[in-house]
PDB file of N, CA and C in Angstrom:
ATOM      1  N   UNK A   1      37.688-174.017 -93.868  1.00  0.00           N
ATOM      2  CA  UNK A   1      38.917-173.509 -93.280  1.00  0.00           C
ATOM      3  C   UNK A   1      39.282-172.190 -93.958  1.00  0.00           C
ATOM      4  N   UNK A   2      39.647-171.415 -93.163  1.00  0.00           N
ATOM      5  CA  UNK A   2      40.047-169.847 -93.718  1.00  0.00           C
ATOM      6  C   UNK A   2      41.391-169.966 -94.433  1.00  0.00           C
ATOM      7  N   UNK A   3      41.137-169.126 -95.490  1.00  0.00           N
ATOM      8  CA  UNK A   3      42.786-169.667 -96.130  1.00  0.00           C
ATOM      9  C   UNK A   3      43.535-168.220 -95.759  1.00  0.00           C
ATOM     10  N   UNK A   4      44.909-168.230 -95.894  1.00  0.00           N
ATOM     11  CA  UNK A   4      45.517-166.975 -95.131  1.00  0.00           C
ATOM     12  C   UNK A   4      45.681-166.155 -96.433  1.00  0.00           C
ATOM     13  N   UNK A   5      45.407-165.096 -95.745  1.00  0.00           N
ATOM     14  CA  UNK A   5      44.910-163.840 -96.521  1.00  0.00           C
ATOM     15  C   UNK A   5      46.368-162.972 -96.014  1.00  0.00           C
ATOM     16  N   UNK A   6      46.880-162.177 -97.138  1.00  0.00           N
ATOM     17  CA  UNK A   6      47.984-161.042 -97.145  1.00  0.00           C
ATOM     18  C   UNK A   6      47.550-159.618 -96.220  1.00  0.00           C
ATOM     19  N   UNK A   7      48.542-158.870 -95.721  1.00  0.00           N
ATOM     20  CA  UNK A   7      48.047-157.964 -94.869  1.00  0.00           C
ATOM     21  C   UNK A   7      47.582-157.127 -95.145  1.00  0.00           C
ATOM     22  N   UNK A   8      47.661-156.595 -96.920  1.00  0.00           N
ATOM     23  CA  UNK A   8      46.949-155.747 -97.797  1.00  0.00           C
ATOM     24  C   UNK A   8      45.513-155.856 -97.799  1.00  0.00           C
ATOM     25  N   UNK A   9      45.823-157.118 -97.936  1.00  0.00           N
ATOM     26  CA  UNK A   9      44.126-157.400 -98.525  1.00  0.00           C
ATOM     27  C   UNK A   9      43.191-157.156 -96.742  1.00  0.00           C
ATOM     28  N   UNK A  10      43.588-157.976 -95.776  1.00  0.00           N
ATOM     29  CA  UNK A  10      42.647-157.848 -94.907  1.00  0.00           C
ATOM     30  C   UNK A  10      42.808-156.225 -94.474  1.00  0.00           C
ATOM     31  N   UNK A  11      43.400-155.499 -94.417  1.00  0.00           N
ATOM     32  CA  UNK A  11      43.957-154.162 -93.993  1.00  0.00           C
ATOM     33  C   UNK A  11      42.625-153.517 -94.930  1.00  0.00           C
ATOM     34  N   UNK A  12      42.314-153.695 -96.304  1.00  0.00           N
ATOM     35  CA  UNK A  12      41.384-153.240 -97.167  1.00  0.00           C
ATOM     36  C   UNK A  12      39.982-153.506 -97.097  1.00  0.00           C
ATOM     37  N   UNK A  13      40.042-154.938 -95.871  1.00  0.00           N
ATOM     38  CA  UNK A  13      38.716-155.908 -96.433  1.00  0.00           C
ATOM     39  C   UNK A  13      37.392-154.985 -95.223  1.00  0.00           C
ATOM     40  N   UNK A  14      36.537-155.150 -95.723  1.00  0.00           N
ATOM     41  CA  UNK A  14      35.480-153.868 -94.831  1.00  0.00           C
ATOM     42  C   UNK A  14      34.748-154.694 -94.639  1.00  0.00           C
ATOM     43  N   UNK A  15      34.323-156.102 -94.434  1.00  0.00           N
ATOM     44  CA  UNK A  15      33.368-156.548 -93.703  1.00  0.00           C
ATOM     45  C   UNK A  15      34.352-157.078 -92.432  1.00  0.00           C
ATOM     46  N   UNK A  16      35.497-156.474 -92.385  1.00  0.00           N
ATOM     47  CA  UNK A  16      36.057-156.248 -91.283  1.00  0.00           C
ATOM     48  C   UNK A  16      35.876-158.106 -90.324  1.00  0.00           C
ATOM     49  N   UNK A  17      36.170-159.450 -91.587  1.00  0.00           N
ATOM     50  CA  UNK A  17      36.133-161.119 -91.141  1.00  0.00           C
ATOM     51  C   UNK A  17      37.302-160.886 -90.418  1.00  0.00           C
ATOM     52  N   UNK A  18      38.458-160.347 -90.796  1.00  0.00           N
ATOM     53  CA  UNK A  18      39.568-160.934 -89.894  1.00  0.00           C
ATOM     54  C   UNK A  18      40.341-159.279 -89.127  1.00  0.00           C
ATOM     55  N   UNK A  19      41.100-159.492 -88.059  1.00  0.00           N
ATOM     56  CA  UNK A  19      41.404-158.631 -87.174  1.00  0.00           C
ATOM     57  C   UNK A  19      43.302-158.483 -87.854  1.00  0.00           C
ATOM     58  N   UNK A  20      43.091-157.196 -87.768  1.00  0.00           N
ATOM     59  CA  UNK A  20      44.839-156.776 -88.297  1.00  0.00           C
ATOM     60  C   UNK A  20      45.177-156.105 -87.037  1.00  0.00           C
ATOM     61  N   UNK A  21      44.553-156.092 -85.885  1.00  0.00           N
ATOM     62  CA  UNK A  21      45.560-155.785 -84.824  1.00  0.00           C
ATOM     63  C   UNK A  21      46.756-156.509 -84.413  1.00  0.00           C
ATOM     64  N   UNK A  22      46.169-158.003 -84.340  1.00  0.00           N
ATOM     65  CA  UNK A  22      47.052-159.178 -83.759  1.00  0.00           C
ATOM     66  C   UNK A  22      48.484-159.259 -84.965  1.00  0.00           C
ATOM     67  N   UNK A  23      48.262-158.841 -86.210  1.00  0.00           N
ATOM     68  CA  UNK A  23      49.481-158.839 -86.683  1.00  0.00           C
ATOM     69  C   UNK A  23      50.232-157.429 -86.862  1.00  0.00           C
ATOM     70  N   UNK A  24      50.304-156.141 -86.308  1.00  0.00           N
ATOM     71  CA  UNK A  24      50.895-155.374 -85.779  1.00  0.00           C
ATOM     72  C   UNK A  24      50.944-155.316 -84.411  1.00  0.00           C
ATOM     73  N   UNK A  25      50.657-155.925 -83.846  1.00  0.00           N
ATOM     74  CA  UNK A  25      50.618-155.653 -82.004  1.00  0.00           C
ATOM     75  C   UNK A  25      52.189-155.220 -81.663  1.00  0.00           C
ATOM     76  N   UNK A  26      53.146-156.177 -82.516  1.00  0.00           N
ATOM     77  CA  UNK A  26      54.435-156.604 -82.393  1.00  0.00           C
ATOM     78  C   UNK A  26      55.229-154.902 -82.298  1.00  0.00           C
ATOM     79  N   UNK A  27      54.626-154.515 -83.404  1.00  0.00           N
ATOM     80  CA  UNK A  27      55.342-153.309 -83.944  1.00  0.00           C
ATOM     81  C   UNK A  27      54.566-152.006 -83.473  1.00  0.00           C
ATOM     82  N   UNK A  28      53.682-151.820 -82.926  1.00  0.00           N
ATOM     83  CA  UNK A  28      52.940-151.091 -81.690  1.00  0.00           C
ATOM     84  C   UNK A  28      54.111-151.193 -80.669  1.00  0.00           C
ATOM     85  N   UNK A  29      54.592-152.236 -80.022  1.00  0.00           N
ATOM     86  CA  UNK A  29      55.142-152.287 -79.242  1.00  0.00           C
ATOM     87  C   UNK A  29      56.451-152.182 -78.660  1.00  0.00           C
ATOM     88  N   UNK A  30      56.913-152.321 -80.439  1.00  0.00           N
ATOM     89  CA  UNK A  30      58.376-151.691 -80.524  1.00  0.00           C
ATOM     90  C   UNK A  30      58.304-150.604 -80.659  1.00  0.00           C
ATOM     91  N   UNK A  31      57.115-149.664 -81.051  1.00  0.00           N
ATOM     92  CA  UNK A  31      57.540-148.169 -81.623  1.00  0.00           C
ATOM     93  C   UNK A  31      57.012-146.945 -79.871  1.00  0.00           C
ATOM     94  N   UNK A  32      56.318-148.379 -79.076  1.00  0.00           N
ATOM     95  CA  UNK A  32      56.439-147.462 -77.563  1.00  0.00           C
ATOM     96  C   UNK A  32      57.386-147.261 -76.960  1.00  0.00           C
ATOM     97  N   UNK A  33      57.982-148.536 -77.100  1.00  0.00           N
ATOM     98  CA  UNK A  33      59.704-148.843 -76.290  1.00  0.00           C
ATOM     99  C   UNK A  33      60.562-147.754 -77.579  1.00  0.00           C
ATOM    100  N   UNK A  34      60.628-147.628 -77.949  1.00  0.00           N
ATOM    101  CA  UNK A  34      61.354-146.510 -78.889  1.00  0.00           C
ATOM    102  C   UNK A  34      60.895-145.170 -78.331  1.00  0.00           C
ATOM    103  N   UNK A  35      60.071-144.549 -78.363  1.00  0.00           N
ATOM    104  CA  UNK A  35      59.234-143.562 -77.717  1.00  0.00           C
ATOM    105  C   UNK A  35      59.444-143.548 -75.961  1.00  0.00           C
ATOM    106  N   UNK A  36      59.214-144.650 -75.609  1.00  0.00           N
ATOM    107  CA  UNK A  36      59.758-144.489 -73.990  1.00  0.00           C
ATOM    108  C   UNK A  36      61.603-144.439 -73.810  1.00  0.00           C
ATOM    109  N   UNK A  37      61.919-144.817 -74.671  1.00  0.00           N
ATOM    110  CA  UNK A  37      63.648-144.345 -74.462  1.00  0.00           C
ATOM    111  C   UNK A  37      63.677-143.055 -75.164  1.00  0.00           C
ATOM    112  N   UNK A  38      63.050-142.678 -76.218  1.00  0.00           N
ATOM    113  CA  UNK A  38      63.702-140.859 -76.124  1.00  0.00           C
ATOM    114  C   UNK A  38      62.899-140.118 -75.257  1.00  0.00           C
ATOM    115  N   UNK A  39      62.084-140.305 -74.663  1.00  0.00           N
ATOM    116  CA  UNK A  39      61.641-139.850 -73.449  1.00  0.00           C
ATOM    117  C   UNK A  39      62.807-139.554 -71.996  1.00  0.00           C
ATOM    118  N   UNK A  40      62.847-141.273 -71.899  1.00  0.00           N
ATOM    119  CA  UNK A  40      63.981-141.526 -70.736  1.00  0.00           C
ATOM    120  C   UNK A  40      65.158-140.343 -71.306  1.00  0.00           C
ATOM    121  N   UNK A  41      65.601-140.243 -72.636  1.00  0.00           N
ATOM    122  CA  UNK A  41      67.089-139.602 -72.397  1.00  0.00           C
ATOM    123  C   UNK A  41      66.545-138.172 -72.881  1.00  0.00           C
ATOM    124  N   UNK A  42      65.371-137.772 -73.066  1.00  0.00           N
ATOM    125  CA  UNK A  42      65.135-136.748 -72.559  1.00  0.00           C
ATOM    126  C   UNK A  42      65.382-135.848 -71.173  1.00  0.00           C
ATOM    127  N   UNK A  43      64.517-136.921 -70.677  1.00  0.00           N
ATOM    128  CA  UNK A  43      64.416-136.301 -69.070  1.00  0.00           C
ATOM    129  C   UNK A  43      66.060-136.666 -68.193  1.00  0.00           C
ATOM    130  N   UNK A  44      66.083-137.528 -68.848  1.00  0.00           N
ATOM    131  CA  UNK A  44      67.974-137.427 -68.373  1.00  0.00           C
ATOM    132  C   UNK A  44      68.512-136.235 -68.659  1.00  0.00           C
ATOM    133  N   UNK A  45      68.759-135.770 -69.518  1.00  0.00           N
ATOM    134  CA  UNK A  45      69.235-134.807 -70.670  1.00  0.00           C
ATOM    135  C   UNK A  45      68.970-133.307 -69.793  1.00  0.00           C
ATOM    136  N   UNK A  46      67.744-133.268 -69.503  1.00  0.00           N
ATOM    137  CA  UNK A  46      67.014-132.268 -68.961  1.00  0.00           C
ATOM    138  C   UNK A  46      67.525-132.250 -66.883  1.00  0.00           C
ATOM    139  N   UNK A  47      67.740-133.498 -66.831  1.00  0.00           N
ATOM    140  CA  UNK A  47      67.804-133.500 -65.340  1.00  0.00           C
ATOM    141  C   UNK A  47      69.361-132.750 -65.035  1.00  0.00           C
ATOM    142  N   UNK A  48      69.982-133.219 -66.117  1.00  0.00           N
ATOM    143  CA  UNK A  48      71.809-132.976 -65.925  1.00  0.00           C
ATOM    144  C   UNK A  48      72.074-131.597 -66.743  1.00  0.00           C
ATOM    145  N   UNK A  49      70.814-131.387 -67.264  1.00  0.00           N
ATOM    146  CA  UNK A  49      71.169-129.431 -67.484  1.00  0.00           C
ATOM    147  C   UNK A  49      70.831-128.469 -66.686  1.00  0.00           C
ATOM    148  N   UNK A  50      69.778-128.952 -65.452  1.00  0.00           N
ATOM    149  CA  UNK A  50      69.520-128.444 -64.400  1.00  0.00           C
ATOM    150  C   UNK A  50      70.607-128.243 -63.277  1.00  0.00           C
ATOM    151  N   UNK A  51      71.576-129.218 -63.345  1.00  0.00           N
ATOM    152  CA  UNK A  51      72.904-129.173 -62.456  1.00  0.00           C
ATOM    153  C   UNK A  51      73.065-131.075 -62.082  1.00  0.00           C
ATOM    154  N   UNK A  52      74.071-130.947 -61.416  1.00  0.00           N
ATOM    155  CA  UNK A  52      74.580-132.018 -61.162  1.00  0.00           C
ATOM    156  C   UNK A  52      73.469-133.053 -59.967  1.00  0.00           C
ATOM    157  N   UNK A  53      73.133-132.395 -59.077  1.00  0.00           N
ATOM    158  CA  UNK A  53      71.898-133.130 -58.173  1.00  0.00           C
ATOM    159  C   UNK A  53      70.170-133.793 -58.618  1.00  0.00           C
ATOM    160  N   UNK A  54      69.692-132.847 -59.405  1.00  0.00           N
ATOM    161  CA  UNK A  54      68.961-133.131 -60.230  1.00  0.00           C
ATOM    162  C   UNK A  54      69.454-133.914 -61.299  1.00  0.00           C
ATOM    163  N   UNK A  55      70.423-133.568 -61.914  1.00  0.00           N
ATOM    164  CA  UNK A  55      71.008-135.199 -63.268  1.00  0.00           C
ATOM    165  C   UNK A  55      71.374-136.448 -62.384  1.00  0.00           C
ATOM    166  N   UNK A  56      72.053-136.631 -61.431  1.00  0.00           N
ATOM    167  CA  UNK A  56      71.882-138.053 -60.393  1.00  0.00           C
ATOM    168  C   UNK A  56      70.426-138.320 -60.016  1.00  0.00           C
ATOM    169  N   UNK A  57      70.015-137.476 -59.614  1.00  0.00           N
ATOM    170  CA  UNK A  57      68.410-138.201 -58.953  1.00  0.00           C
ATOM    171  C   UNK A  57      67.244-138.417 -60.461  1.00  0.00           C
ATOM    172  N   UNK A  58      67.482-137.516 -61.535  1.00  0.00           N
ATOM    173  CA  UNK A  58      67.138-138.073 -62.628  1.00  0.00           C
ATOM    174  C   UNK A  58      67.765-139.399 -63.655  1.00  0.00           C
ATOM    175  N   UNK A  59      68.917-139.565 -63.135  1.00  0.00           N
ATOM    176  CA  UNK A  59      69.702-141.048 -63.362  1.00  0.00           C
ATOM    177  C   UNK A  59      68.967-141.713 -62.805  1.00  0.00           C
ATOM    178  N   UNK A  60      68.549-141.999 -61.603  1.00  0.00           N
ATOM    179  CA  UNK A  60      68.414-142.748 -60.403  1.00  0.00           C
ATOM    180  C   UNK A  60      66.490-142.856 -60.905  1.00  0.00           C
ATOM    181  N   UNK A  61      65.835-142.397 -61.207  1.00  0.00           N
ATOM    182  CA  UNK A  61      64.885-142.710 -61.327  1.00  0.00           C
ATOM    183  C   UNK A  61      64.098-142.814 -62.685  1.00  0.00           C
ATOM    184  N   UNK A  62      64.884-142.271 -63.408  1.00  0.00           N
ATOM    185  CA  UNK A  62      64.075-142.442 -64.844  1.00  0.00           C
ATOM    186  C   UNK A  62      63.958-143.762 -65.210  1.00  0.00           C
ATOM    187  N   UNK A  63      65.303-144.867 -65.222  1.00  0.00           N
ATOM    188  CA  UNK A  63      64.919-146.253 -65.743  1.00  0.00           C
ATOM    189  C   UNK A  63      63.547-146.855 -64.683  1.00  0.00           C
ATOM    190  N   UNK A  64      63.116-146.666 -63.988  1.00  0.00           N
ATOM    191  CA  UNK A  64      61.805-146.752 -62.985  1.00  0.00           C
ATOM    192  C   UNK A  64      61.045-146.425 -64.062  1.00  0.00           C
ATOM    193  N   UNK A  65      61.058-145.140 -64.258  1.00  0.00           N
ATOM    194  CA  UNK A  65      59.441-144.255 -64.966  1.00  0.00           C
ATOM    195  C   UNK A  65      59.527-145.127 -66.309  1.00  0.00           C
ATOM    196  N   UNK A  66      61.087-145.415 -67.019  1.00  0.00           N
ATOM    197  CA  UNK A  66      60.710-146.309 -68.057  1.00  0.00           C
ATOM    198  C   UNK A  66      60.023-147.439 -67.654  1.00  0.00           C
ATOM    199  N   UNK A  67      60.809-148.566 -67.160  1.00  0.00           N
ATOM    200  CA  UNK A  67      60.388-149.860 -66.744  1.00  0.00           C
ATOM    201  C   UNK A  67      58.829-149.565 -66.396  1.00  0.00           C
ATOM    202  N   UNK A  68      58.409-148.684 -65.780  1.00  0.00           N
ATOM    203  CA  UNK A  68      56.428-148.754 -65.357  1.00  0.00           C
ATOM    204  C   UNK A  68      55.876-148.782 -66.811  1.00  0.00           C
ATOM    205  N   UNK A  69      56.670-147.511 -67.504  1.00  0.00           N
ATOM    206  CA  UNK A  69      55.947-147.418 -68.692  1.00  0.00           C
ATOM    207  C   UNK A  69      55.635-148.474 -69.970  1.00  0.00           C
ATOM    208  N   UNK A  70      56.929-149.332 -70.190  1.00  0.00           N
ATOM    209  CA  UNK A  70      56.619-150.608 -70.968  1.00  0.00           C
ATOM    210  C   UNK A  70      55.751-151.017 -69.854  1.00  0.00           C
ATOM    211  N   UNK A  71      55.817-150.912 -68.815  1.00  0.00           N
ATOM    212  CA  UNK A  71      55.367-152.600 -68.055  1.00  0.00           C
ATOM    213  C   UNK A  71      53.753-152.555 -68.119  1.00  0.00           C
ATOM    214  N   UNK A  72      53.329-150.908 -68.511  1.00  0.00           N
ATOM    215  CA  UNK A  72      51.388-150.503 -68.733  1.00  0.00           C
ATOM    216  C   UNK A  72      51.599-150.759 -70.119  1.00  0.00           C
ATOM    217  N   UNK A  73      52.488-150.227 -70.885  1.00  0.00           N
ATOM    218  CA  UNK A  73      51.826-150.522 -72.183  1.00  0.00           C
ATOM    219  C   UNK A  73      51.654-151.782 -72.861  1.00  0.00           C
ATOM    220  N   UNK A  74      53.011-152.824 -72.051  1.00  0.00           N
ATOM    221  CA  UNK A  74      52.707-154.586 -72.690  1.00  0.00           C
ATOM    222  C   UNK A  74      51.259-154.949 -71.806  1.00  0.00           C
ATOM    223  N   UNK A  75      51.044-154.157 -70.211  1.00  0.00           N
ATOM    224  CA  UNK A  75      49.481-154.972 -70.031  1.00  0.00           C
ATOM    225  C   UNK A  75      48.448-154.617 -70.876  1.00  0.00           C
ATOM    226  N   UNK A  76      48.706-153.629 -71.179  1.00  0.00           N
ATOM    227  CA  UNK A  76      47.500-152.572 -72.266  1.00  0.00           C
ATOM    228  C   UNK A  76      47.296-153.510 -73.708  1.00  0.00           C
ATOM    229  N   UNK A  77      48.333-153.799 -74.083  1.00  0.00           N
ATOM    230  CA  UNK A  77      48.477-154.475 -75.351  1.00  0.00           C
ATOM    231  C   UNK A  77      48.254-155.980 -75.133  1.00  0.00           C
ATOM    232  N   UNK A  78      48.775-156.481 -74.079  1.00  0.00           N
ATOM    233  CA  UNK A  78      47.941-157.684 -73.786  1.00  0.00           C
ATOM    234  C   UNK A  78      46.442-157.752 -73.697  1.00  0.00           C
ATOM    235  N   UNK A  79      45.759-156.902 -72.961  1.00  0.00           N
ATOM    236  CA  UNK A  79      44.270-156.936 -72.699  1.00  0.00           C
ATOM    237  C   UNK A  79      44.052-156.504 -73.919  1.00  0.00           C
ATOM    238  N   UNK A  80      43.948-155.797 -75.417  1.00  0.00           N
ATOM    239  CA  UNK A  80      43.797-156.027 -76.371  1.00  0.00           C
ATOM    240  C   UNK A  80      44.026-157.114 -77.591  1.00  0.00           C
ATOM    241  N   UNK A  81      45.159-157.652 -77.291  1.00  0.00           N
ATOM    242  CA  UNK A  81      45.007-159.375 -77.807  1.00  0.00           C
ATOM    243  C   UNK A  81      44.446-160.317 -77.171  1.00  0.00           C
ATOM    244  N   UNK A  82      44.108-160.100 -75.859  1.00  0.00           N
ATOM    245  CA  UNK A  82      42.799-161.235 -75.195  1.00  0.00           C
ATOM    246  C   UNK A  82      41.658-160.593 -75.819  1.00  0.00           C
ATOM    247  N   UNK A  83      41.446-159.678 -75.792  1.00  0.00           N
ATOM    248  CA  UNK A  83      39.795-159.088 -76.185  1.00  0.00           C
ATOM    249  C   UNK A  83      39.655-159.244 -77.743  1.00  0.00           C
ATOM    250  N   UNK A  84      40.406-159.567 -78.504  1.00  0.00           N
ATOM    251  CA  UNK A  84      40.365-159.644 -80.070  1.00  0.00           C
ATOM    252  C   UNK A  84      40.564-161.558 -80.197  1.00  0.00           C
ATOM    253  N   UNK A  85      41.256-161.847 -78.916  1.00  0.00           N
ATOM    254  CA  UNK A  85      40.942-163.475 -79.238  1.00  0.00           C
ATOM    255  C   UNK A  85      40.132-164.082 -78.938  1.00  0.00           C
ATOM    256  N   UNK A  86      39.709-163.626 -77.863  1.00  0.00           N
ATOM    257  CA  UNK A  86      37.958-163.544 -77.133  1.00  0.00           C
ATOM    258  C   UNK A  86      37.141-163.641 -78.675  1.00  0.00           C
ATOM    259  N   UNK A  87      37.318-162.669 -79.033  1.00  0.00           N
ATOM    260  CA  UNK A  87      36.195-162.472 -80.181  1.00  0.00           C
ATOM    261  C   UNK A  87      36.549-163.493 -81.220  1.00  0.00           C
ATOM    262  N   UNK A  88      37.629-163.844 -81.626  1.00  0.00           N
ATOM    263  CA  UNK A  88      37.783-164.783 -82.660  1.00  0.00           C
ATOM    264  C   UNK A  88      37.312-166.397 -81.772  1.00  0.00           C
ATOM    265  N   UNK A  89      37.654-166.749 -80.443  1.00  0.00           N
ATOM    266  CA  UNK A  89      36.898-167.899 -80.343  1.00  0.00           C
ATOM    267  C   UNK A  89      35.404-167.677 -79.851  1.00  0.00           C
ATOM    268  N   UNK A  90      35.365-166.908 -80.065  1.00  0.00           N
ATOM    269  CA  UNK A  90      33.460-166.624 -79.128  1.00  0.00           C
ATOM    270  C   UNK A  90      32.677-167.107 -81.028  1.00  0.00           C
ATOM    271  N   UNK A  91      33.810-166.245 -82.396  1.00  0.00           N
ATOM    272  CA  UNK A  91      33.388-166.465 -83.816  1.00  0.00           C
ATOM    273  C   UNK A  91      33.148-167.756 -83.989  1.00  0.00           C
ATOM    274  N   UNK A  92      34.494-168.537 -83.488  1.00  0.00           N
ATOM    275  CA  UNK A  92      34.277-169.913 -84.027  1.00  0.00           C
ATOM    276  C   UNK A  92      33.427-170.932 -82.708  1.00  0.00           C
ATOM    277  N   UNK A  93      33.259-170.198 -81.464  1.00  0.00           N
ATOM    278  CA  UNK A  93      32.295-171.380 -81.170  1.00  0.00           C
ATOM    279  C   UNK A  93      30.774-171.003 -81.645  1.00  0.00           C
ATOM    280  N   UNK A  94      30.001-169.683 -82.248  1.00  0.00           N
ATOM    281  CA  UNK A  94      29.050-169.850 -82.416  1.00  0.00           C
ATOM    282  C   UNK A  94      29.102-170.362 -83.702  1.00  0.00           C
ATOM    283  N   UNK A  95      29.832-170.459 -84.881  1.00  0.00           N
ATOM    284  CA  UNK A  95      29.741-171.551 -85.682  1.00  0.00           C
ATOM    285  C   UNK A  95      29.714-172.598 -85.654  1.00  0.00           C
ATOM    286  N   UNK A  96      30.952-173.398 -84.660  1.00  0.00           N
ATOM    287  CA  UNK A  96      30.820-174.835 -84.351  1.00  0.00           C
ATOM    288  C   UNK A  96      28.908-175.209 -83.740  1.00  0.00           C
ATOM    289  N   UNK A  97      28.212-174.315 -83.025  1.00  0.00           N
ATOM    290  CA  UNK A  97      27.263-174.565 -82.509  1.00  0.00           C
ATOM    291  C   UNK A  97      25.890-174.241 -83.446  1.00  0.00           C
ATOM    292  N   UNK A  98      26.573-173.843 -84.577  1.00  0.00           N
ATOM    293  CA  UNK A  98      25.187-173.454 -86.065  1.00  0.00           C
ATOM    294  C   UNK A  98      25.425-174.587 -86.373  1.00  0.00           C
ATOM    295  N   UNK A  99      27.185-175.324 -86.674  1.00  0.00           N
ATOM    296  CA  UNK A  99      26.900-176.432 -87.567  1.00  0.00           C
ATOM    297  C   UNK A  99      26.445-177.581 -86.849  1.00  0.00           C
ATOM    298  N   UNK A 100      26.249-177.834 -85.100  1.00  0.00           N
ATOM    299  CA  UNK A 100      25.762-178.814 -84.595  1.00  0.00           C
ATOM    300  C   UNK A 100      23.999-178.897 -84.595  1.00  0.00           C
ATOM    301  N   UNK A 101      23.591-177.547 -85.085  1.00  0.00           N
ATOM    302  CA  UNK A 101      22.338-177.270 -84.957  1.00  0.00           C
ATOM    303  C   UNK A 101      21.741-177.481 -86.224  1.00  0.00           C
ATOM    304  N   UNK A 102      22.815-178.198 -87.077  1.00  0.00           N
ATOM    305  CA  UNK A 102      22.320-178.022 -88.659  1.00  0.00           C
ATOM    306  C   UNK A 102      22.839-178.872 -88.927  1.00  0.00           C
ATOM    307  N   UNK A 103      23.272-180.293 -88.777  1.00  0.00           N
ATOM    308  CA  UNK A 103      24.493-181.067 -89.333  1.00  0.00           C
ATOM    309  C   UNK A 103      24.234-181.157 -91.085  1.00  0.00           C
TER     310      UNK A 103
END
């Protein structure tokens, strides 16, 4: 059984046994949604210095361009924690299947 290892140590470890994506994914994902709102009040910002018609229709559509934008980057970040858990059970079934081949 793997005993749990600190984020230092695997962050350092170069035969690269365990994956440190899955324990930042979290904070990847807060620092897009941070990044997609000063974006959003960017282009707000920018729509309502252009004049009053452009700042309504940039009201009116920026929470859109946000909402798409989390909504690619949580699938993006999902299909990278399937593909890194993929690999951790693909690890442990070809072990379970060394130690049936070896009892």
């Amino acid at each position: 059984m793997a005993r749990n290892r600190g984020f230092f140590e695997i962050l350092f470890d170069f035969s690269f046994s365990e994956f440190i994506a899955l324990k930042v994914i979290g904070v990847l994902y807060g620092i897009a949604i941070f990044f997609a709102g000063i974006g959003a009040l960017a282009i707000l910002g920018g729509g309502f210095r252009q004049g009053f018609l452009p700042g309504i229709f940039s009201l009116i559509i920026t929470p859109l361009f946000f909402l798409l934008y989390v909504i690619l980057i949580r699938i993006g970040l999902e299909g990278l924690i399937v593909a890194f858990r993929t690999a951790e059970n693909t690890g442990r079934t070809a072990t379970n299947t060394e130690y049936l081949r070896n009892p």
